[in-house]
PDB file of N, CA and C in Angstrom:
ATOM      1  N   UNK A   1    -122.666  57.195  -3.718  1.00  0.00           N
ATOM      2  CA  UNK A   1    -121.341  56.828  -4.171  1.00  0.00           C
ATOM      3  C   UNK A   1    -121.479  55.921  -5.392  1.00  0.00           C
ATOM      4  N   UNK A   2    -120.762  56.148  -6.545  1.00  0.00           N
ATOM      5  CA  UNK A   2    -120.784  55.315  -7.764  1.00  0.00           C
ATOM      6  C   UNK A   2    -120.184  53.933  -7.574  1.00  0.00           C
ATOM      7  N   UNK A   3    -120.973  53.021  -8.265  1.00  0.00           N
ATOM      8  CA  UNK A   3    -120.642  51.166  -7.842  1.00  0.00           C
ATOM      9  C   UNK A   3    -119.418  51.291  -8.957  1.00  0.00           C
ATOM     10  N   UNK A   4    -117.855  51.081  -8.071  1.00  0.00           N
ATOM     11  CA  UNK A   4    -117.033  50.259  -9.384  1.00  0.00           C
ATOM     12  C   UNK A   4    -117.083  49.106  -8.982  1.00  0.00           C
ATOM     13  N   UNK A   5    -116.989  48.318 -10.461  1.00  0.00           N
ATOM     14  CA  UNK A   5    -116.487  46.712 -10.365  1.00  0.00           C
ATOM     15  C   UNK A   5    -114.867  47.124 -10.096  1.00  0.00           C
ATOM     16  N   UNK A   6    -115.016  46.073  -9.001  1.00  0.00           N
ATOM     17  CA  UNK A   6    -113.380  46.134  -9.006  1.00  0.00           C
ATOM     18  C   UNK A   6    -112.622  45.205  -9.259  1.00  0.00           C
ATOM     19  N   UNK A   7    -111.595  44.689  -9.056  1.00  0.00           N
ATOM     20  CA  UNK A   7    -110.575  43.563  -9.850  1.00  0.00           C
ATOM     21  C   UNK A   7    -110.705  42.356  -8.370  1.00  0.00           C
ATOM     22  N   UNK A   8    -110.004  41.356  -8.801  1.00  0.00           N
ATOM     23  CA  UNK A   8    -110.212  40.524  -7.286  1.00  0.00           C
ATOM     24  C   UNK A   8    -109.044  40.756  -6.436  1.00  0.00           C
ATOM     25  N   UNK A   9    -108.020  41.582  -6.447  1.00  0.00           N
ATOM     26  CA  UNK A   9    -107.014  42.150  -5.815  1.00  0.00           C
ATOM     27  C   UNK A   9    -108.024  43.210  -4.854  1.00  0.00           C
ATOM     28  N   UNK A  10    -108.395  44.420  -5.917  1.00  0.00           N
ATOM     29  CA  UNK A  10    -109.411  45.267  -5.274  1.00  0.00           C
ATOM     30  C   UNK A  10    -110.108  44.384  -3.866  1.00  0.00           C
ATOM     31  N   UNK A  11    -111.184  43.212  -4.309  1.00  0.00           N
ATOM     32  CA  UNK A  11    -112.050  42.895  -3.665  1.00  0.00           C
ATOM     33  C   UNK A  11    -111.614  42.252  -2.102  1.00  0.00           C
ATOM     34  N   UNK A  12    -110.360  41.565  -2.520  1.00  0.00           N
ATOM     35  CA  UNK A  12    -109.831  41.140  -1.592  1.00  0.00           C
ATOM     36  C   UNK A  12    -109.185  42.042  -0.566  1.00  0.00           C
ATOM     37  N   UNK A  13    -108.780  43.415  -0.902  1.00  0.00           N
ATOM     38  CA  UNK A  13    -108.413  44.686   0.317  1.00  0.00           C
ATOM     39  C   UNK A  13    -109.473  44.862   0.586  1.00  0.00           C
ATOM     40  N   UNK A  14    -110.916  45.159   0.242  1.00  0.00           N
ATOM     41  CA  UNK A  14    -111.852  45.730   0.920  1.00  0.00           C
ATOM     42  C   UNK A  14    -112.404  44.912   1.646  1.00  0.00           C
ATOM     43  N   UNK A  15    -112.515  43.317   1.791  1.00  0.00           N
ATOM     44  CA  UNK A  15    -113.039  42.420   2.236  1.00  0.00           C
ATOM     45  C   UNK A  15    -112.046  41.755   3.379  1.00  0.00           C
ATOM     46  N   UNK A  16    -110.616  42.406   3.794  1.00  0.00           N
ATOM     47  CA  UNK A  16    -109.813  42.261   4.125  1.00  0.00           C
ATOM     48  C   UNK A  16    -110.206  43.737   5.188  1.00  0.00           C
ATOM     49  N   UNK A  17    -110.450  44.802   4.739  1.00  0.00           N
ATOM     50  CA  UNK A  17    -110.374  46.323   5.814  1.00  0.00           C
ATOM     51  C   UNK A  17    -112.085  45.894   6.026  1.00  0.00           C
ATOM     52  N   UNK A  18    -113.046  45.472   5.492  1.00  0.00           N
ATOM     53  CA  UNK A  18    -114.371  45.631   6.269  1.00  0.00           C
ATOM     54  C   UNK A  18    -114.522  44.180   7.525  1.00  0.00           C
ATOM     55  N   UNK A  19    -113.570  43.649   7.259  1.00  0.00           N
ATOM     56  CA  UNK A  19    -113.403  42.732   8.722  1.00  0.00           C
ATOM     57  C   UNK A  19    -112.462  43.615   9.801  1.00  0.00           C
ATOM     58  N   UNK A  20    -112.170  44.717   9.229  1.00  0.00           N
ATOM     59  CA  UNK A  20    -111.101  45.129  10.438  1.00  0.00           C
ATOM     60  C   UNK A  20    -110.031  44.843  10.614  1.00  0.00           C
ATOM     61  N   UNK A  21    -108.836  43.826   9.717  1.00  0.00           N
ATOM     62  CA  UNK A  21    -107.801  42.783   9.780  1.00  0.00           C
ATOM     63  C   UNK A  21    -106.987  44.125   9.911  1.00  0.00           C
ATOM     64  N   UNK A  22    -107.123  45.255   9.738  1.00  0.00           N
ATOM     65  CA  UNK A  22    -106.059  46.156   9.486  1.00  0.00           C
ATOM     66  C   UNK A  22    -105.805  46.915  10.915  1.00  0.00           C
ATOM     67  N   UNK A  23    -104.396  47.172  10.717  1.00  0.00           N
ATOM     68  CA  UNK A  23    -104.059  48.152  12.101  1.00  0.00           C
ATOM     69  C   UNK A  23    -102.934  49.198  11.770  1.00  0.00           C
ATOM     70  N   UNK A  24    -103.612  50.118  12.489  1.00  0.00           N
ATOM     71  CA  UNK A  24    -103.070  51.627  12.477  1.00  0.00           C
ATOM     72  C   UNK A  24    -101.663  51.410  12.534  1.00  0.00           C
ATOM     73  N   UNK A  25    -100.263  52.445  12.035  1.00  0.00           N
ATOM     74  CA  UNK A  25     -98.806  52.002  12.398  1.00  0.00           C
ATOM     75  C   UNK A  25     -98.788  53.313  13.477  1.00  0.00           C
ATOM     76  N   UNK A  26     -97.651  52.902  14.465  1.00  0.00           N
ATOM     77  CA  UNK A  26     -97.283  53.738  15.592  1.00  0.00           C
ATOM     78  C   UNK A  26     -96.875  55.220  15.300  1.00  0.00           C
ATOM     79  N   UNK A  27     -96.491  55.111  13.799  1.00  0.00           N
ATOM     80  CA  UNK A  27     -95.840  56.737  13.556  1.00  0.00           C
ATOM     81  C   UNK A  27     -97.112  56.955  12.447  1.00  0.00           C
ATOM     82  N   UNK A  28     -97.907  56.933  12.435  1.00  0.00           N
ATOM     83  CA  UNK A  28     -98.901  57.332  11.480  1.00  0.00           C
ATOM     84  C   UNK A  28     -98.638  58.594  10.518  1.00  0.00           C
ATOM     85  N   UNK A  29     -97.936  59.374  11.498  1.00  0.00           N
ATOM     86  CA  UNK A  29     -98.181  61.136  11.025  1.00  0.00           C
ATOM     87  C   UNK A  29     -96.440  60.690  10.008  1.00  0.00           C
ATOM     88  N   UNK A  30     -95.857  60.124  10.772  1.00  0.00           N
ATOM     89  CA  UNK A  30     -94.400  59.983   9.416  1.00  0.00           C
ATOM     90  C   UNK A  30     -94.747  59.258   8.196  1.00  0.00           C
ATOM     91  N   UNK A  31     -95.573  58.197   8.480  1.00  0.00           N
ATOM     92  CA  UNK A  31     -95.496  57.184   7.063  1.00  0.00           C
ATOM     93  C   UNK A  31     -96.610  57.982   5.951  1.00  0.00           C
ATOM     94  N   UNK A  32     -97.744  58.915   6.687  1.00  0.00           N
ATOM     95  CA  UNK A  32     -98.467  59.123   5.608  1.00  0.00           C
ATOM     96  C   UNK A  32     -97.504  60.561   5.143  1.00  0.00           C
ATOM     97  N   UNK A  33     -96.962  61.149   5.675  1.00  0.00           N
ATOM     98  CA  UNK A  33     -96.154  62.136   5.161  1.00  0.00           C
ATOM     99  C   UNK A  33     -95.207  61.699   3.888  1.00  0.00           C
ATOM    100  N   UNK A  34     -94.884  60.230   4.045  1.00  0.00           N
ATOM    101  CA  UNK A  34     -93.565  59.483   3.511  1.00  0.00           C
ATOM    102  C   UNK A  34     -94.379  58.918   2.211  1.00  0.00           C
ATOM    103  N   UNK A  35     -95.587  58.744   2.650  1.00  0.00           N
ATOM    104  CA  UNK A  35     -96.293  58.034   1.106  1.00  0.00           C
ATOM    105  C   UNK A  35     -96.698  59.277   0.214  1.00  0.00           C
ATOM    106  N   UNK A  36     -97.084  60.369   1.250  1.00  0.00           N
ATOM    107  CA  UNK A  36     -97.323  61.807   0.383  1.00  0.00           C
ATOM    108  C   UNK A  36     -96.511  62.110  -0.814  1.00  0.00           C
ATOM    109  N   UNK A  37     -95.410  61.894  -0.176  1.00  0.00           N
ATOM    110  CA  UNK A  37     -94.346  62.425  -0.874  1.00  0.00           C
ATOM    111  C   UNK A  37     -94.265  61.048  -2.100  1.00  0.00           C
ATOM    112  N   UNK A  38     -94.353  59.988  -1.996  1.00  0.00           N
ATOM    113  CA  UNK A  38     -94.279  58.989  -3.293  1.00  0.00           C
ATOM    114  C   UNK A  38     -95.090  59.265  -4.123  1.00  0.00           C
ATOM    115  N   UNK A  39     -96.315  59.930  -3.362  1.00  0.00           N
ATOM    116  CA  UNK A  39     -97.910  60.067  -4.718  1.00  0.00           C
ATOM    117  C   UNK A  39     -96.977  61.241  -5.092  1.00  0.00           C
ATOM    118  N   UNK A  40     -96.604  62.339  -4.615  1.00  0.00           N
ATOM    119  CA  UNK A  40     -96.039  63.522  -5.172  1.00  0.00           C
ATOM    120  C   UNK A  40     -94.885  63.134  -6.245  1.00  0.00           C
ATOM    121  N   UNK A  41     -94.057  62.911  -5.971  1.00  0.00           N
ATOM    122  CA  UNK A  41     -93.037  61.696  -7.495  1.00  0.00           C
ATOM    123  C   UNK A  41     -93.635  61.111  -8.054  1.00  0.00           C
ATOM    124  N   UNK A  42     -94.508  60.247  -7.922  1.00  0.00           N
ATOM    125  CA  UNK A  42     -94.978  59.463  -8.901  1.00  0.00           C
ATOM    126  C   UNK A  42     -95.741  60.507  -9.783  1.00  0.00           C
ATOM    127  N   UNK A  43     -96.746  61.421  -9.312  1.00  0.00           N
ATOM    128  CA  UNK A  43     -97.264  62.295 -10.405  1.00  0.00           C
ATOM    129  C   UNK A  43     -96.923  63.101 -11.225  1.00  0.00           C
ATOM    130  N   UNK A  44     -95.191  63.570 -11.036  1.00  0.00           N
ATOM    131  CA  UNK A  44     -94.916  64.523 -11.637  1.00  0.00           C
ATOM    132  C   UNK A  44     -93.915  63.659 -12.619  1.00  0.00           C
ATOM    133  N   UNK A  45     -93.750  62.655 -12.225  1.00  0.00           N
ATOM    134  CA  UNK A  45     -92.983  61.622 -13.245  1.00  0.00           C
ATOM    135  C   UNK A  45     -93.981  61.332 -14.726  1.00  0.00           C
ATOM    136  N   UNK A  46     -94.973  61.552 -14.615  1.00  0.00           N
ATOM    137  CA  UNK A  46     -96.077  61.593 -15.395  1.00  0.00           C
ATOM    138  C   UNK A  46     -96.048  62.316 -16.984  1.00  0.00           C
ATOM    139  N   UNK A  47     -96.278  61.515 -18.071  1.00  0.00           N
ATOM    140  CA  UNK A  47     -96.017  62.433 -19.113  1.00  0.00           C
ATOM    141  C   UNK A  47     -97.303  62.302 -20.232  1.00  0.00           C
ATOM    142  N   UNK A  48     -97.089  63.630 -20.470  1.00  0.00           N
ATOM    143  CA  UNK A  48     -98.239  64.142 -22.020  1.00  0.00           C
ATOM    144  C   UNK A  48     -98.531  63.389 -22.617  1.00  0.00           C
ATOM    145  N   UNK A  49     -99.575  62.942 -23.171  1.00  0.00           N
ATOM    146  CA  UNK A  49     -99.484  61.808 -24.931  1.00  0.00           C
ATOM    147  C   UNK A  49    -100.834  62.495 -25.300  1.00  0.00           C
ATOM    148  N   UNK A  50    -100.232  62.835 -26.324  1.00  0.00           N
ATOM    149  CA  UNK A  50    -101.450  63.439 -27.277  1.00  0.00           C
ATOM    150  C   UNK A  50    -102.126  62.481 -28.269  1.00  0.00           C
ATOM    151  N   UNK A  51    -103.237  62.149 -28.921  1.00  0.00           N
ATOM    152  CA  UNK A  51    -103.253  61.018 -29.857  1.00  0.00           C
ATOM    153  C   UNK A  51    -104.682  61.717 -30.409  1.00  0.00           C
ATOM    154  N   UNK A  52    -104.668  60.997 -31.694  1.00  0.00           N
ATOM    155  CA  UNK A  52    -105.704  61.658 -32.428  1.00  0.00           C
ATOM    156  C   UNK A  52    -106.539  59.808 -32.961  1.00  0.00           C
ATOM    157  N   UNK A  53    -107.223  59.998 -32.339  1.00  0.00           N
ATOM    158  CA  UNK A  53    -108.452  58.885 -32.496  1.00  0.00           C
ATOM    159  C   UNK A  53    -110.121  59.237 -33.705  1.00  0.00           C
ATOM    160  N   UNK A  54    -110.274  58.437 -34.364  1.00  0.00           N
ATOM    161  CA  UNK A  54    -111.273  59.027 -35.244  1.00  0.00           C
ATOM    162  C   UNK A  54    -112.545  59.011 -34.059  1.00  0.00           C
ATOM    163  N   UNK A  55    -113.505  60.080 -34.410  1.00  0.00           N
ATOM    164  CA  UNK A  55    -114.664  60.471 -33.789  1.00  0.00           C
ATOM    165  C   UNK A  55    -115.123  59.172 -32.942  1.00  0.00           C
ATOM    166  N   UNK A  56    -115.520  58.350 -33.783  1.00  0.00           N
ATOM    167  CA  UNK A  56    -116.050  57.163 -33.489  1.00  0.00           C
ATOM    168  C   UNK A  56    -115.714  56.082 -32.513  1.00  0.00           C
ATOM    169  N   UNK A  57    -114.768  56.309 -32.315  1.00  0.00           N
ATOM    170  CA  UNK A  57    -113.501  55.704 -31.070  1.00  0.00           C
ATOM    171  C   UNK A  57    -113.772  56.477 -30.010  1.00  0.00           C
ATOM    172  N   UNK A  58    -113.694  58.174 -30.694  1.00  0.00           N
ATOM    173  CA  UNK A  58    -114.149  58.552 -29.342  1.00  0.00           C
ATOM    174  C   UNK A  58    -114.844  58.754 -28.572  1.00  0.00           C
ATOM    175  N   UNK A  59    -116.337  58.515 -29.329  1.00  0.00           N
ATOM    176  CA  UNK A  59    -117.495  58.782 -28.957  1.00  0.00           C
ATOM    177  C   UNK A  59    -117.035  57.856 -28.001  1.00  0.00           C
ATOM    178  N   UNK A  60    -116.988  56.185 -28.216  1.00  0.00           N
ATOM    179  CA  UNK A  60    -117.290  54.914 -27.979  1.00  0.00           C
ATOM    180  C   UNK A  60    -116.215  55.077 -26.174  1.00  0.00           C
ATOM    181  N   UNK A  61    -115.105  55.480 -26.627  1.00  0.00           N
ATOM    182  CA  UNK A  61    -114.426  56.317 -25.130  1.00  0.00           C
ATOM    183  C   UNK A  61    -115.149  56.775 -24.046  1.00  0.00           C
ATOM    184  N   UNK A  62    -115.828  58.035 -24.709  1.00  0.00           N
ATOM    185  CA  UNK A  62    -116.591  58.561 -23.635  1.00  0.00           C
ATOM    186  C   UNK A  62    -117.585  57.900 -23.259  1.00  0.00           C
ATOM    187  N   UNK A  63    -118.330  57.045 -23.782  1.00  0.00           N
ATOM    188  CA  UNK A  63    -119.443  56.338 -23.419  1.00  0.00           C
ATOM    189  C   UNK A  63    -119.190  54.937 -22.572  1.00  0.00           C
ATOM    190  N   UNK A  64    -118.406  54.746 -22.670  1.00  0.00           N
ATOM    191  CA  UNK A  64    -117.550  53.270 -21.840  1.00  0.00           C
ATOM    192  C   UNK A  64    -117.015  54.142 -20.235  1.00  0.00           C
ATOM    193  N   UNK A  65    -116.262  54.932 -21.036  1.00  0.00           N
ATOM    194  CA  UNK A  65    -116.145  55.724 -19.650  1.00  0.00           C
ATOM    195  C   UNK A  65    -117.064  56.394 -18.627  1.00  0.00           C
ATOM    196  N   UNK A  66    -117.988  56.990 -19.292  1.00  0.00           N
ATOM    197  CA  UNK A  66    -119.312  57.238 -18.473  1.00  0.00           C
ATOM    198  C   UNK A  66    -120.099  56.309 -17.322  1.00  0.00           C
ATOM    199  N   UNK A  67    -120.338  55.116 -18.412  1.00  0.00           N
ATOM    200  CA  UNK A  67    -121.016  53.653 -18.092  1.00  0.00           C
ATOM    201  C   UNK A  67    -119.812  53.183 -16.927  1.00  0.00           C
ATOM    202  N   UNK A  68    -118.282  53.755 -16.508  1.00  0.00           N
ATOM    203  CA  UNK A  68    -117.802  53.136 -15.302  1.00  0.00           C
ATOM    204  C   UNK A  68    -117.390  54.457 -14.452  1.00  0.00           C
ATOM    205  N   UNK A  69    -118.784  55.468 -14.815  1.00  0.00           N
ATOM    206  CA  UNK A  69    -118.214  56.317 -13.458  1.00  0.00           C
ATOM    207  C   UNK A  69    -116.587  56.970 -13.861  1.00  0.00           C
ATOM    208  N   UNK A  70    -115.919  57.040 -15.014  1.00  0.00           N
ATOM    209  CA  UNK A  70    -114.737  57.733 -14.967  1.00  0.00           C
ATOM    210  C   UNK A  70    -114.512  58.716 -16.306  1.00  0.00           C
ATOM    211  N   UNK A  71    -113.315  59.566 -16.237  1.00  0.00           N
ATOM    212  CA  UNK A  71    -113.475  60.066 -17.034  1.00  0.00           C
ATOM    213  C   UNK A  71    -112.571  59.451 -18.557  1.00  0.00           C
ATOM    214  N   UNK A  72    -112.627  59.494 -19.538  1.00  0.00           N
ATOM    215  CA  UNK A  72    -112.146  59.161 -21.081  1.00  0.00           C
ATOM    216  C   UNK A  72    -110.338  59.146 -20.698  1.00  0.00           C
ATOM    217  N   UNK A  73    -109.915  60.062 -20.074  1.00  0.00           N
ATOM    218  CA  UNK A  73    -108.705  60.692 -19.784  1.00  0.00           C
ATOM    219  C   UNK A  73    -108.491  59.176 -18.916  1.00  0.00           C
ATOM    220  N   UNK A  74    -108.883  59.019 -17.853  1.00  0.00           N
ATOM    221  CA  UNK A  74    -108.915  57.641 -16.651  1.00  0.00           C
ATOM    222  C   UNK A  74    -108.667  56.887 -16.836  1.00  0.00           C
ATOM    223  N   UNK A  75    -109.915  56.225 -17.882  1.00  0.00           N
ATOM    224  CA  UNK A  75    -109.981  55.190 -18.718  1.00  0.00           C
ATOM    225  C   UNK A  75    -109.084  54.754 -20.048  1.00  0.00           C
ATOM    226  N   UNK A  76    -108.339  55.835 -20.679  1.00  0.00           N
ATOM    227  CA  UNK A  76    -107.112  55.221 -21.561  1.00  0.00           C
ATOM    228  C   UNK A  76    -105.867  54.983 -20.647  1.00  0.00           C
ATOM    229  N   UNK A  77    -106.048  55.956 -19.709  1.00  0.00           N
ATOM    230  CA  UNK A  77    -104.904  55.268 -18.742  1.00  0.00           C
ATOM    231  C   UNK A  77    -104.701  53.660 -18.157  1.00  0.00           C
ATOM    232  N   UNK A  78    -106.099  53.493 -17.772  1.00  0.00           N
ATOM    233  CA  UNK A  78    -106.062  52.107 -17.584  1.00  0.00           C
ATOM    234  C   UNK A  78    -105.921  51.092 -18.368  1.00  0.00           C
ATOM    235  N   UNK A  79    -106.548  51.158 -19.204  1.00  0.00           N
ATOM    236  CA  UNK A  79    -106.333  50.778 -20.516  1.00  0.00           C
ATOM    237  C   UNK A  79    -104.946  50.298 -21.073  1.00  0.00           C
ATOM    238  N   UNK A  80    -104.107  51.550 -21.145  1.00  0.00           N
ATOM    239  CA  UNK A  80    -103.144  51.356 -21.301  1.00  0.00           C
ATOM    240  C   UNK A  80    -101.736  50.525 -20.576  1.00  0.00           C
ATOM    241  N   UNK A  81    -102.112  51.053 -19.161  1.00  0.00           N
ATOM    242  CA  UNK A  81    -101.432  50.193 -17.902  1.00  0.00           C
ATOM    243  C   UNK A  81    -101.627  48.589 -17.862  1.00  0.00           C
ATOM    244  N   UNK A  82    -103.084  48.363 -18.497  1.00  0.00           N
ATOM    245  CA  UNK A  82    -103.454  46.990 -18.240  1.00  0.00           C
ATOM    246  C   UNK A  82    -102.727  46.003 -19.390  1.00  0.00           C
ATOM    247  N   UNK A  83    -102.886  47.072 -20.989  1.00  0.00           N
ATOM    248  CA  UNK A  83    -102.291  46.100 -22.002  1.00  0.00           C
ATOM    249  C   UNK A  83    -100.813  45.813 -21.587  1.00  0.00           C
ATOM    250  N   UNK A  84    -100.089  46.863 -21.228  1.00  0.00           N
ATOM    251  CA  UNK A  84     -98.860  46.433 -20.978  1.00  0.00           C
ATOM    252  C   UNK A  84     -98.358  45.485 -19.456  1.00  0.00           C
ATOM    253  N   UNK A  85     -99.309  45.247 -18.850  1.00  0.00           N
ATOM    254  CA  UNK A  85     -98.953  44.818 -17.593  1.00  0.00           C
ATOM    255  C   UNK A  85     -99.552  43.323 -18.294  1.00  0.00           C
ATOM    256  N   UNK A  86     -99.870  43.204 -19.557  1.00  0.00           N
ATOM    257  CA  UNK A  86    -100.721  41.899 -20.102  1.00  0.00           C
ATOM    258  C   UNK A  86    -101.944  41.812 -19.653  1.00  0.00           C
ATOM    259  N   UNK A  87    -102.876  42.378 -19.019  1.00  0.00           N
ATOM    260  CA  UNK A  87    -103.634  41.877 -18.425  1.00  0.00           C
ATOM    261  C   UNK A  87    -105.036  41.827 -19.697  1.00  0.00           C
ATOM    262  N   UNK A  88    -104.776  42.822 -21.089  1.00  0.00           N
ATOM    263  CA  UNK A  88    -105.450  42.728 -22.234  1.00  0.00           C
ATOM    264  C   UNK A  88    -104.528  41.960 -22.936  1.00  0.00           C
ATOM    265  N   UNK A  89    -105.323  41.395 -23.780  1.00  0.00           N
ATOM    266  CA  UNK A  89    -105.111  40.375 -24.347  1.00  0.00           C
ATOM    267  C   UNK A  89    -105.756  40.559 -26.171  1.00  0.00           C
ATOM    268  N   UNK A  90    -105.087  40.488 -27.290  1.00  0.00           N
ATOM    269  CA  UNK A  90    -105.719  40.986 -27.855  1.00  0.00           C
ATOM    270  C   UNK A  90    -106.430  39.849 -28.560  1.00  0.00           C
ATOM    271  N   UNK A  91    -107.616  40.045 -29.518  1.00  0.00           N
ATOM    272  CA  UNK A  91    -108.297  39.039 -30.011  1.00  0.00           C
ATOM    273  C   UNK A  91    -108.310  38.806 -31.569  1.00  0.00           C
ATOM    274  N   UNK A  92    -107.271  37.808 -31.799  1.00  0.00           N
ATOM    275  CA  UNK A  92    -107.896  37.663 -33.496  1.00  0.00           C
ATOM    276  C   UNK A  92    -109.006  36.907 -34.055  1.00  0.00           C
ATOM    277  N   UNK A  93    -109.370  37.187 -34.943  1.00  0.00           N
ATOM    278  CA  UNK A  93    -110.138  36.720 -35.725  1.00  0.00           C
ATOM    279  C   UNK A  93    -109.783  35.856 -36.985  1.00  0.00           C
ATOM    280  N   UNK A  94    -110.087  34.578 -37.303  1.00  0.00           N
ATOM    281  CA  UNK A  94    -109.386  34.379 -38.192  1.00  0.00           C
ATOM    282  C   UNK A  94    -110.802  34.625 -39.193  1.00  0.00           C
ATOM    283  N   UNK A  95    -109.589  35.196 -40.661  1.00  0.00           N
ATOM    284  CA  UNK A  95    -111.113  35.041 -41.760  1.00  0.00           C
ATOM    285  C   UNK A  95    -111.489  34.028 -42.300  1.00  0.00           C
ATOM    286  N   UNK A  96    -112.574  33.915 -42.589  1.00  0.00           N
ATOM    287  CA  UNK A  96    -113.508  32.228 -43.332  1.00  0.00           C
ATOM    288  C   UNK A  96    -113.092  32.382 -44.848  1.00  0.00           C
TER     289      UNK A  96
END
């Protein structure tokens, strides 16, 4: 299985389900039917973006993406989710 780093939200559910803190719900077979159906909306709510990046960007894409186990496609998604959720931050430089 490929190692992701994960976020400390991540770390904290898995360190939270490998103690066991978690418990099954009584209607199991309704709620995962009921979340089915949210992954099913949420994906088709989903839209196209085409973008044209010079080579070099993209090489640098695929190779970042590789190095975390995902694919280029994955990885601008996140990317993208993260700048707008703030969680990137961008960096200036001032010139000398």
């Amino acid at each position: 299985m490929p190692n992701y780093k994960l976020d400390p939200e991540e770390e904290e559910l898995l360190d939270s389900y490998e103690k066991e803190e978690w418990q099954s719900v009584p209607n199991l077979a309704e709620e995962l039917k009921r979340h089915q159906q949210y992954a099913v909306a949420t994906m088709q709510q989903k839209l196209l973006v085409g973008i044209a990046l010079p080579q070099e960007d993209f090489d640098g894409l695929r190779k970042r993406a590789a190095e975390n186990g995902v694919t280029h496609q994955a990885l601008l998604v996140e990317l993208v989710h993260k700048y707008i959720a703030g969680e990137l931050v961008e960096q200036r430089t001032t010139a000398v």
